[in-house]
PDB file of N, CA and C in Angstrom:
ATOM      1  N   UNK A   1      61.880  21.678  17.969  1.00  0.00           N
ATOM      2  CA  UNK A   1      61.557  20.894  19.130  1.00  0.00           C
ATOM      3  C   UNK A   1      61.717  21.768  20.358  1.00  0.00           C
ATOM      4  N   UNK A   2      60.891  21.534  21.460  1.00  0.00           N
ATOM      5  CA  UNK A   2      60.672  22.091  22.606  1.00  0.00           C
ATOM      6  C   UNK A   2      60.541  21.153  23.566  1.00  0.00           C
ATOM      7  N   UNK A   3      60.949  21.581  24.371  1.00  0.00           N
ATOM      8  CA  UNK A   3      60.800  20.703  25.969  1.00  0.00           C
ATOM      9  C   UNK A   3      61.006  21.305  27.329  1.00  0.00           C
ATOM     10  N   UNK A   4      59.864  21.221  27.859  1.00  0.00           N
ATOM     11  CA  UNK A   4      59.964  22.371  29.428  1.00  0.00           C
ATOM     12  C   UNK A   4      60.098  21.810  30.401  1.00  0.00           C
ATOM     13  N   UNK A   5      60.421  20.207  30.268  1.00  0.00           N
ATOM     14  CA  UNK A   5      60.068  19.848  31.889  1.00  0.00           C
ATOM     15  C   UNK A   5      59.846  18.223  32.043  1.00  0.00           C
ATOM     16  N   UNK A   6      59.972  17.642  33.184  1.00  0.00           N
ATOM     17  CA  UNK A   6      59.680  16.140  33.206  1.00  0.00           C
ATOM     18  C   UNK A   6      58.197  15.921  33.159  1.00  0.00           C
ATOM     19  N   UNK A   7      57.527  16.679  33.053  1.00  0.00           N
ATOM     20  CA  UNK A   7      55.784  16.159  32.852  1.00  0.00           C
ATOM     21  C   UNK A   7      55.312  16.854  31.955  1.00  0.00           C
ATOM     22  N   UNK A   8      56.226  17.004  30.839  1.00  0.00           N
ATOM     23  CA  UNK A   8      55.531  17.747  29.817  1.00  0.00           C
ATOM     24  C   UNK A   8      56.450  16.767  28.616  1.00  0.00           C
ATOM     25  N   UNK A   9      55.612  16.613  27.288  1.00  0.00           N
ATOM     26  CA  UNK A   9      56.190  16.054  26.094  1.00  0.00           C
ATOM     27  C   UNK A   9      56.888  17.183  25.258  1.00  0.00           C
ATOM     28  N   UNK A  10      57.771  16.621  24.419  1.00  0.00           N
ATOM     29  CA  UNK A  10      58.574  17.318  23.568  1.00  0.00           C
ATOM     30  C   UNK A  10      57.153  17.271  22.509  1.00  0.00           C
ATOM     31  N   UNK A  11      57.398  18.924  21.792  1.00  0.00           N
ATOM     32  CA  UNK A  11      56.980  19.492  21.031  1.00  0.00           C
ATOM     33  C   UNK A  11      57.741  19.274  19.744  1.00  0.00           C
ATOM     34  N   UNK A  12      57.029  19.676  18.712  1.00  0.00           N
ATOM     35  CA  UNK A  12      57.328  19.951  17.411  1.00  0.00           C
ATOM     36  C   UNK A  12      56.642  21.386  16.908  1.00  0.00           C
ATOM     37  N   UNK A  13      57.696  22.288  16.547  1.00  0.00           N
ATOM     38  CA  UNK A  13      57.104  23.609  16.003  1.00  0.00           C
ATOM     39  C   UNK A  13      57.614  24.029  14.903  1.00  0.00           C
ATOM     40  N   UNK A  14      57.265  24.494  14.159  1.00  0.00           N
ATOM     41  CA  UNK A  14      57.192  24.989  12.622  1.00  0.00           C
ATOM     42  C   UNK A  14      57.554  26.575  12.516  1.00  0.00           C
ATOM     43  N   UNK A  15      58.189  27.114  12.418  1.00  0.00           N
ATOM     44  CA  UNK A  15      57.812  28.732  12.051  1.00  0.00           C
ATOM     45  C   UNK A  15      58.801  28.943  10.526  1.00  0.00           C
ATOM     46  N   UNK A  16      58.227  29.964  10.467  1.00  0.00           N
ATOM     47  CA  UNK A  16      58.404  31.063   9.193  1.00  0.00           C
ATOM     48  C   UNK A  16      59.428  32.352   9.316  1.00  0.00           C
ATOM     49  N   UNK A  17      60.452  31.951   8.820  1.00  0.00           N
ATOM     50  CA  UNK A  17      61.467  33.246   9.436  1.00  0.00           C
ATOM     51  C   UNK A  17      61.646  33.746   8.120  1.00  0.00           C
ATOM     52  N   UNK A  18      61.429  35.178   8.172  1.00  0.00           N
ATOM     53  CA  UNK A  18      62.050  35.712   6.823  1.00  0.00           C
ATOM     54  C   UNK A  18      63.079  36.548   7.156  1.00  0.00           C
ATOM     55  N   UNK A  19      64.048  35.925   7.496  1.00  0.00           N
ATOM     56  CA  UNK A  19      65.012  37.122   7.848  1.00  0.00           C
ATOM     57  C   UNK A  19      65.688  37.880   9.290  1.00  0.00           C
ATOM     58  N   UNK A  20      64.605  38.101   9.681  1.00  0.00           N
ATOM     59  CA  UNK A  20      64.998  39.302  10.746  1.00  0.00           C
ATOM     60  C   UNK A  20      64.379  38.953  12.259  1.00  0.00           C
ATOM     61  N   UNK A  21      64.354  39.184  12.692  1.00  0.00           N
ATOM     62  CA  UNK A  21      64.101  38.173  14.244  1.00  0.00           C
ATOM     63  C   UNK A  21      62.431  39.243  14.340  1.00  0.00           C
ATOM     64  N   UNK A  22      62.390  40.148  14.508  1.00  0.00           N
ATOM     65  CA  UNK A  22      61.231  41.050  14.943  1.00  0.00           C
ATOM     66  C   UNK A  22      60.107  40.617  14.135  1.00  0.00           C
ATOM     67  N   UNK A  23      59.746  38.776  13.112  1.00  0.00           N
ATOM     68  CA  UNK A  23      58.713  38.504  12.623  1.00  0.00           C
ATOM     69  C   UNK A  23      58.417  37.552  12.670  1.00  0.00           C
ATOM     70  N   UNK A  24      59.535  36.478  13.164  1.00  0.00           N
ATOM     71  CA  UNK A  24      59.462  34.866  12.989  1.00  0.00           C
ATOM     72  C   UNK A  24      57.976  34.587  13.224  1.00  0.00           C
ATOM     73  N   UNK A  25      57.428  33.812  13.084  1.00  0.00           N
ATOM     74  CA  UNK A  25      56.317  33.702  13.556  1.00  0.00           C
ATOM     75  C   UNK A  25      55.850  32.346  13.408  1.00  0.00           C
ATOM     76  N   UNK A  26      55.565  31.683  14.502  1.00  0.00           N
ATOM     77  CA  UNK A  26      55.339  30.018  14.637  1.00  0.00           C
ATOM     78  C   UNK A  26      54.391  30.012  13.818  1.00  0.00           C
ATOM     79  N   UNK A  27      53.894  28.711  13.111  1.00  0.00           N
ATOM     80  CA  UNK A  27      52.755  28.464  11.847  1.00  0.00           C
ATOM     81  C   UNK A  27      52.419  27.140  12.981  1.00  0.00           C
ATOM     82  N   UNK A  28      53.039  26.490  13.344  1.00  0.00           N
ATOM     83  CA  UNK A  28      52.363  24.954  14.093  1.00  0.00           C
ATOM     84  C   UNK A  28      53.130  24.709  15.033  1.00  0.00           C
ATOM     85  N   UNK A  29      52.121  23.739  16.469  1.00  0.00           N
ATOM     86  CA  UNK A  29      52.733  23.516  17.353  1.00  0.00           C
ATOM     87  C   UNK A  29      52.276  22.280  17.635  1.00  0.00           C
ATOM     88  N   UNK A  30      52.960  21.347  17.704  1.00  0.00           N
ATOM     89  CA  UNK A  30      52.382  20.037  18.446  1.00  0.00           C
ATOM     90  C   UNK A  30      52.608  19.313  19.445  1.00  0.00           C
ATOM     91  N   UNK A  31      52.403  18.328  20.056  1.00  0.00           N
ATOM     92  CA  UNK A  31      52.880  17.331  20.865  1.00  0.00           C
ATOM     93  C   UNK A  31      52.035  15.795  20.619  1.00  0.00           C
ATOM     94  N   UNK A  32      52.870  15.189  20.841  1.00  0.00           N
ATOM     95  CA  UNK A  32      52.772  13.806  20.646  1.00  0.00           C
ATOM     96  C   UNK A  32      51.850  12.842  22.181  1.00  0.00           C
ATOM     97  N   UNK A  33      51.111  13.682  23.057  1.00  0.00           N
ATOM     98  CA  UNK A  33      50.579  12.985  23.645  1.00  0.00           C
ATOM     99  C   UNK A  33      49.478  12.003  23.643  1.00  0.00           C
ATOM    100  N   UNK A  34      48.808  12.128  22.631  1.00  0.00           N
ATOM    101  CA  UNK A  34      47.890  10.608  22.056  1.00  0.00           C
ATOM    102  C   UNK A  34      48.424   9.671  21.039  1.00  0.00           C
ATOM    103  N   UNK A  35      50.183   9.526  21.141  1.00  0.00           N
ATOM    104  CA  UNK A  35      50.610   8.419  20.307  1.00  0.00           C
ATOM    105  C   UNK A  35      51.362   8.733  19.092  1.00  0.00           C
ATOM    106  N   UNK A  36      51.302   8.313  18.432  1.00  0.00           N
ATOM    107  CA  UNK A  36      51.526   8.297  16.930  1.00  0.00           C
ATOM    108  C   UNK A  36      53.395   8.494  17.083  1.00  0.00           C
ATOM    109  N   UNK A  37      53.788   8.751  15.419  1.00  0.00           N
ATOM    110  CA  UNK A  37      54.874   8.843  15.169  1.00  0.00           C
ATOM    111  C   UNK A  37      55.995   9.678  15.681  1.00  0.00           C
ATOM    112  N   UNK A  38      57.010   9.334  16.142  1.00  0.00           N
ATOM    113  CA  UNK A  38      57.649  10.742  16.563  1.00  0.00           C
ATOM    114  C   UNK A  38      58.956  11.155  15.598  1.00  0.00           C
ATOM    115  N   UNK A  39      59.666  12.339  15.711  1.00  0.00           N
ATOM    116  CA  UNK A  39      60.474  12.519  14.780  1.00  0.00           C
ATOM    117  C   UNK A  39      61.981  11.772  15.882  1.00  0.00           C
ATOM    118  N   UNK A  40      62.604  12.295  14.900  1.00  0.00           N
ATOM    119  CA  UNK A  40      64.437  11.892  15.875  1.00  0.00           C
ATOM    120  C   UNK A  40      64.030  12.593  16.940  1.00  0.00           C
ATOM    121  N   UNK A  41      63.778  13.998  17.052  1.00  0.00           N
ATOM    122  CA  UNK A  41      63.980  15.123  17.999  1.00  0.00           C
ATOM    123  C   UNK A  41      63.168  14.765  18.810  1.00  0.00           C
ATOM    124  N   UNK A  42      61.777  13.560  19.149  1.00  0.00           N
ATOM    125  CA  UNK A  42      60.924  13.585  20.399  1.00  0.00           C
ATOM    126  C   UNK A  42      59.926  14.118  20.492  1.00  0.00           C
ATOM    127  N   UNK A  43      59.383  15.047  19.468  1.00  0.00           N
ATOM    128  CA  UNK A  43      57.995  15.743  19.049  1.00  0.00           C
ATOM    129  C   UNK A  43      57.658  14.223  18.295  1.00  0.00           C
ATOM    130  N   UNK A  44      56.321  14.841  17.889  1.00  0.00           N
ATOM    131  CA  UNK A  44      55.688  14.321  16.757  1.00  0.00           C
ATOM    132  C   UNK A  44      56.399  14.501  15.288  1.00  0.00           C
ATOM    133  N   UNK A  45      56.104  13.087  14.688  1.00  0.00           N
ATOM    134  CA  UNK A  45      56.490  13.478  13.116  1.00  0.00           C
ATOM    135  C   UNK A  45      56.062  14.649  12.159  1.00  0.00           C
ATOM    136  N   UNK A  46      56.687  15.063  12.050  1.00  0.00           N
ATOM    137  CA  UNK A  46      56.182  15.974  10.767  1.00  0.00           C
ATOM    138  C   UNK A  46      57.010  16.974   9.636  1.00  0.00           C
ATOM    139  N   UNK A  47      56.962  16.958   8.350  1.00  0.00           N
ATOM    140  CA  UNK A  47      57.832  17.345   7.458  1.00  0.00           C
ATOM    141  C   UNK A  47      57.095  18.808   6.243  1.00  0.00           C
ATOM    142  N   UNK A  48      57.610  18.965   5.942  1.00  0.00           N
ATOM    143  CA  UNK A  48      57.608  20.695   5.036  1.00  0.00           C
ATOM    144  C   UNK A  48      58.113  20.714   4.178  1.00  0.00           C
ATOM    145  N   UNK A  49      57.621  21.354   2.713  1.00  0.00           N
ATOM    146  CA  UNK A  49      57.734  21.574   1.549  1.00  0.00           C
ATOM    147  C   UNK A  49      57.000  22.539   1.278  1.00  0.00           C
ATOM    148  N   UNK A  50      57.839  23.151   0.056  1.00  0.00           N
ATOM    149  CA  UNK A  50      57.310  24.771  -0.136  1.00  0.00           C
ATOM    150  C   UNK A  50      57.039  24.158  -2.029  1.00  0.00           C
ATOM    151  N   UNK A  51      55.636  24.358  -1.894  1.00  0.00           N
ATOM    152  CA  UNK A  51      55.008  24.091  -3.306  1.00  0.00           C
ATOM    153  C   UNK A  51      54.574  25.646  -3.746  1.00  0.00           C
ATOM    154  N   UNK A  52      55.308  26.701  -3.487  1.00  0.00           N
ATOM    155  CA  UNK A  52      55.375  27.623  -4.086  1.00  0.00           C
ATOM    156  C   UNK A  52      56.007  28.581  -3.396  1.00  0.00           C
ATOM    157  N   UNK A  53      56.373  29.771  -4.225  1.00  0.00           N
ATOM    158  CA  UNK A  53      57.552  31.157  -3.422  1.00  0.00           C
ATOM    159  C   UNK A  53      56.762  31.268  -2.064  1.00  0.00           C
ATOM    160  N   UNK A  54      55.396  31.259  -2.042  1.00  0.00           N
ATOM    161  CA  UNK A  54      54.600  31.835  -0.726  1.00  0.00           C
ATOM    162  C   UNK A  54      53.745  30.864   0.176  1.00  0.00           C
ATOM    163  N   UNK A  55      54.044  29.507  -0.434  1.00  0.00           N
ATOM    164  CA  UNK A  55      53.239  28.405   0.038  1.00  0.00           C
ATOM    165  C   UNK A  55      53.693  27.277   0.506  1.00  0.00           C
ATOM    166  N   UNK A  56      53.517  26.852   1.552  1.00  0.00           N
ATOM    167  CA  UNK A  56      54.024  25.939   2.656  1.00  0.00           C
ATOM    168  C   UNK A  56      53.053  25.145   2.999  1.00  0.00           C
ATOM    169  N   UNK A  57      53.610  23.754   2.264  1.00  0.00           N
ATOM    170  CA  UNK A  57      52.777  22.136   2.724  1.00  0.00           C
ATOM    171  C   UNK A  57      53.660  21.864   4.105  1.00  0.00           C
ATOM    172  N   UNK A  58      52.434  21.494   5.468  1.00  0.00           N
ATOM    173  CA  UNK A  58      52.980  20.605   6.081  1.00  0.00           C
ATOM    174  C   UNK A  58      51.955  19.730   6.424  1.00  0.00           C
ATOM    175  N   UNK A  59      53.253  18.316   6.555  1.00  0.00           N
ATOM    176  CA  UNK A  59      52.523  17.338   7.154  1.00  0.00           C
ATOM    177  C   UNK A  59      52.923  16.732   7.987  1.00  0.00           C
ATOM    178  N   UNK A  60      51.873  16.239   8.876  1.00  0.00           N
ATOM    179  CA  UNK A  60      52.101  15.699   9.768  1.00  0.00           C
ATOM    180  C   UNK A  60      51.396  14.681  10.758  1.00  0.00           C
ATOM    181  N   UNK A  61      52.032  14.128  11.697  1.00  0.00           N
ATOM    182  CA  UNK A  61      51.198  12.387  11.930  1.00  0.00           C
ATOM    183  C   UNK A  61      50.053  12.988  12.454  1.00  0.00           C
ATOM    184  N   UNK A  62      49.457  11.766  11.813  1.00  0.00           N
ATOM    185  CA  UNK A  62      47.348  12.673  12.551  1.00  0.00           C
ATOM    186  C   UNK A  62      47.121  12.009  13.704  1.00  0.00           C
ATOM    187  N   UNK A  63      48.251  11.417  14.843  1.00  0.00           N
ATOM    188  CA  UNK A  63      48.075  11.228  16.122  1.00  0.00           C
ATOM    189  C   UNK A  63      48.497  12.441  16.914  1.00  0.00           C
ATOM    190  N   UNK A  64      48.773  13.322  16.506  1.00  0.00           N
ATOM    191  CA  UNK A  64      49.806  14.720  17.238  1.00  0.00           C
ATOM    192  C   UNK A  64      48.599  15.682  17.319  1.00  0.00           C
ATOM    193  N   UNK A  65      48.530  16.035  18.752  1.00  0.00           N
ATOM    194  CA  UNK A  65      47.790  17.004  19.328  1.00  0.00           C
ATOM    195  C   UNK A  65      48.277  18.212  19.599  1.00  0.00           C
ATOM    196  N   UNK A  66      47.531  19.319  18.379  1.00  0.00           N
ATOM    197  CA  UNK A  66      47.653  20.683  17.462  1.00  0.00           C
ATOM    198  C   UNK A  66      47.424  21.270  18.866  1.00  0.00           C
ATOM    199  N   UNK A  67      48.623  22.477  18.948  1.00  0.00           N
ATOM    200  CA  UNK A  67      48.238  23.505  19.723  1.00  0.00           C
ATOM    201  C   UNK A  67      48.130  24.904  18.910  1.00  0.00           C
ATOM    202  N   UNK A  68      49.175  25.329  17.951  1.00  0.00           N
ATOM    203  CA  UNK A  68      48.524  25.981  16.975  1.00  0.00           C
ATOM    204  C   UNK A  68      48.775  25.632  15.381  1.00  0.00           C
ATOM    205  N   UNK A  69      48.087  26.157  14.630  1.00  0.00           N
ATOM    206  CA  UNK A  69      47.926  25.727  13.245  1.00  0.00           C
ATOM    207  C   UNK A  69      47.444  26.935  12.329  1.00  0.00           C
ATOM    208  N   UNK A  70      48.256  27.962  12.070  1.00  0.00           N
ATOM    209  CA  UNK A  70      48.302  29.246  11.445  1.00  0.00           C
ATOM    210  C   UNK A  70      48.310  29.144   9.716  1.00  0.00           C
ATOM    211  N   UNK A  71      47.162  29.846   9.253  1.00  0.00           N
ATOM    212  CA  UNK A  71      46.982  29.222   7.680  1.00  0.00           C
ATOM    213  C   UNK A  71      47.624  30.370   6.992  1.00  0.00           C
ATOM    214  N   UNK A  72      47.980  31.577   7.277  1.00  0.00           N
ATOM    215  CA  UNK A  72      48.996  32.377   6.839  1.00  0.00           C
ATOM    216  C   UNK A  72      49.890  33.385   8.250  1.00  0.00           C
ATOM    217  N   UNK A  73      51.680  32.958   7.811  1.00  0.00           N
ATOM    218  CA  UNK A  73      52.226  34.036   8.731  1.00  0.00           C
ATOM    219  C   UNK A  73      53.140  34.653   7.734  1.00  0.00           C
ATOM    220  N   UNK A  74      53.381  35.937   8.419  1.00  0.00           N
ATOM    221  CA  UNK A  74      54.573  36.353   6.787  1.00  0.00           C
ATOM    222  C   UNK A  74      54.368  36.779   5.766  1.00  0.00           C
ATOM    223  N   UNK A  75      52.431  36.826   5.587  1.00  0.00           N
ATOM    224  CA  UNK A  75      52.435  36.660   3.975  1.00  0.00           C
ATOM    225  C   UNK A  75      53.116  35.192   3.484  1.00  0.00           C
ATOM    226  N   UNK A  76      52.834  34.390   4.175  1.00  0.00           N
ATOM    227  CA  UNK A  76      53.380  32.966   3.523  1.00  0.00           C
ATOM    228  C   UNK A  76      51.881  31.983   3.957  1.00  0.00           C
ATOM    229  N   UNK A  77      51.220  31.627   2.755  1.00  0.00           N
ATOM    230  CA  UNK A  77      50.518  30.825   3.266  1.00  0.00           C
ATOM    231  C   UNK A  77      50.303  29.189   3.390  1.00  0.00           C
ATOM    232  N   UNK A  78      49.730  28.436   4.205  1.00  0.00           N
ATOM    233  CA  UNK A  78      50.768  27.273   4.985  1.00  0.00           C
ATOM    234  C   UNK A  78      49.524  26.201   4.692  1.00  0.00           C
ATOM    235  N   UNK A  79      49.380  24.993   4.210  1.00  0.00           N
ATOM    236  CA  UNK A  79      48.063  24.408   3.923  1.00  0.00           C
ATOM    237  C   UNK A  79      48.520  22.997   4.773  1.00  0.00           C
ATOM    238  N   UNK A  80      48.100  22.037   5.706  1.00  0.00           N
ATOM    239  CA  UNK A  80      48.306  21.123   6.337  1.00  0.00           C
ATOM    240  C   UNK A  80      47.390  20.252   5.998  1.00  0.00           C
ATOM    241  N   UNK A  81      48.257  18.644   5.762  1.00  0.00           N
ATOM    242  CA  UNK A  81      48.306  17.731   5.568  1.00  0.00           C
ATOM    243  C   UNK A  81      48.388  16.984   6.355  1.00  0.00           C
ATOM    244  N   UNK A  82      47.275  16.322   7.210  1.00  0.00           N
ATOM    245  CA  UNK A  82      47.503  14.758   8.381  1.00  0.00           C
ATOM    246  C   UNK A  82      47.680  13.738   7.448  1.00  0.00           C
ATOM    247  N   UNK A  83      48.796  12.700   7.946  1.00  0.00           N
ATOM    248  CA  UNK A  83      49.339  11.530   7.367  1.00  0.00           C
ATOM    249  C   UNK A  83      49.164  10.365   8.563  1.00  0.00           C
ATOM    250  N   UNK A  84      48.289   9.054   8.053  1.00  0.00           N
ATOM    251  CA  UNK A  84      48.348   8.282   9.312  1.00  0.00           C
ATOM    252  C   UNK A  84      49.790   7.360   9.301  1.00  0.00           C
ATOM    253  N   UNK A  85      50.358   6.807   9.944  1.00  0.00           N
ATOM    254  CA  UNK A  85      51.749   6.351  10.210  1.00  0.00           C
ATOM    255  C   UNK A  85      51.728   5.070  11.298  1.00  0.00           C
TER     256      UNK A  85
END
């Protein structure tokens, strides 16, 4: 979760850390400004599962407006799932 400010919505972001700070690399970014579900944290809903050593399901509410959506970081590749709620 992210938040910059009184006229801006809390975010929801996703990244891929393997380790060492010099690679993290965000896979998704959202915000919840056309509605939908939000998590505890004030972003948009959305949850993660690793259906393999290198593969990363996420999903997330299909009211949340994508700022990014990265289909491989890391060598980890990431397949997304909208869920209506």
């Amino acid at each position: 979760m992210r938040e910059c400010g009184a006229t801006t919505d809390f975010t929801t972001q996703i990244s891929v850390d393997p380790g060492y700070w010099h690679t993290i690399g965000n896979v998704f970014v959202a915000d919840a400004y056309n509605g939908g579900k939000r998590g505890t944290w004030g972003g948009p809903w959305a949850d993660m599962a690793w259906i393999g050593p290198d593969h990363l399901m996420v999903t997330y509410d299909d009211k949340a407006r994508i700022f990014d959506q990265h289909k491989v970081v890391n060598g980890v590749r990431i397949t997304y799932r909208p869920a209506a709620h």
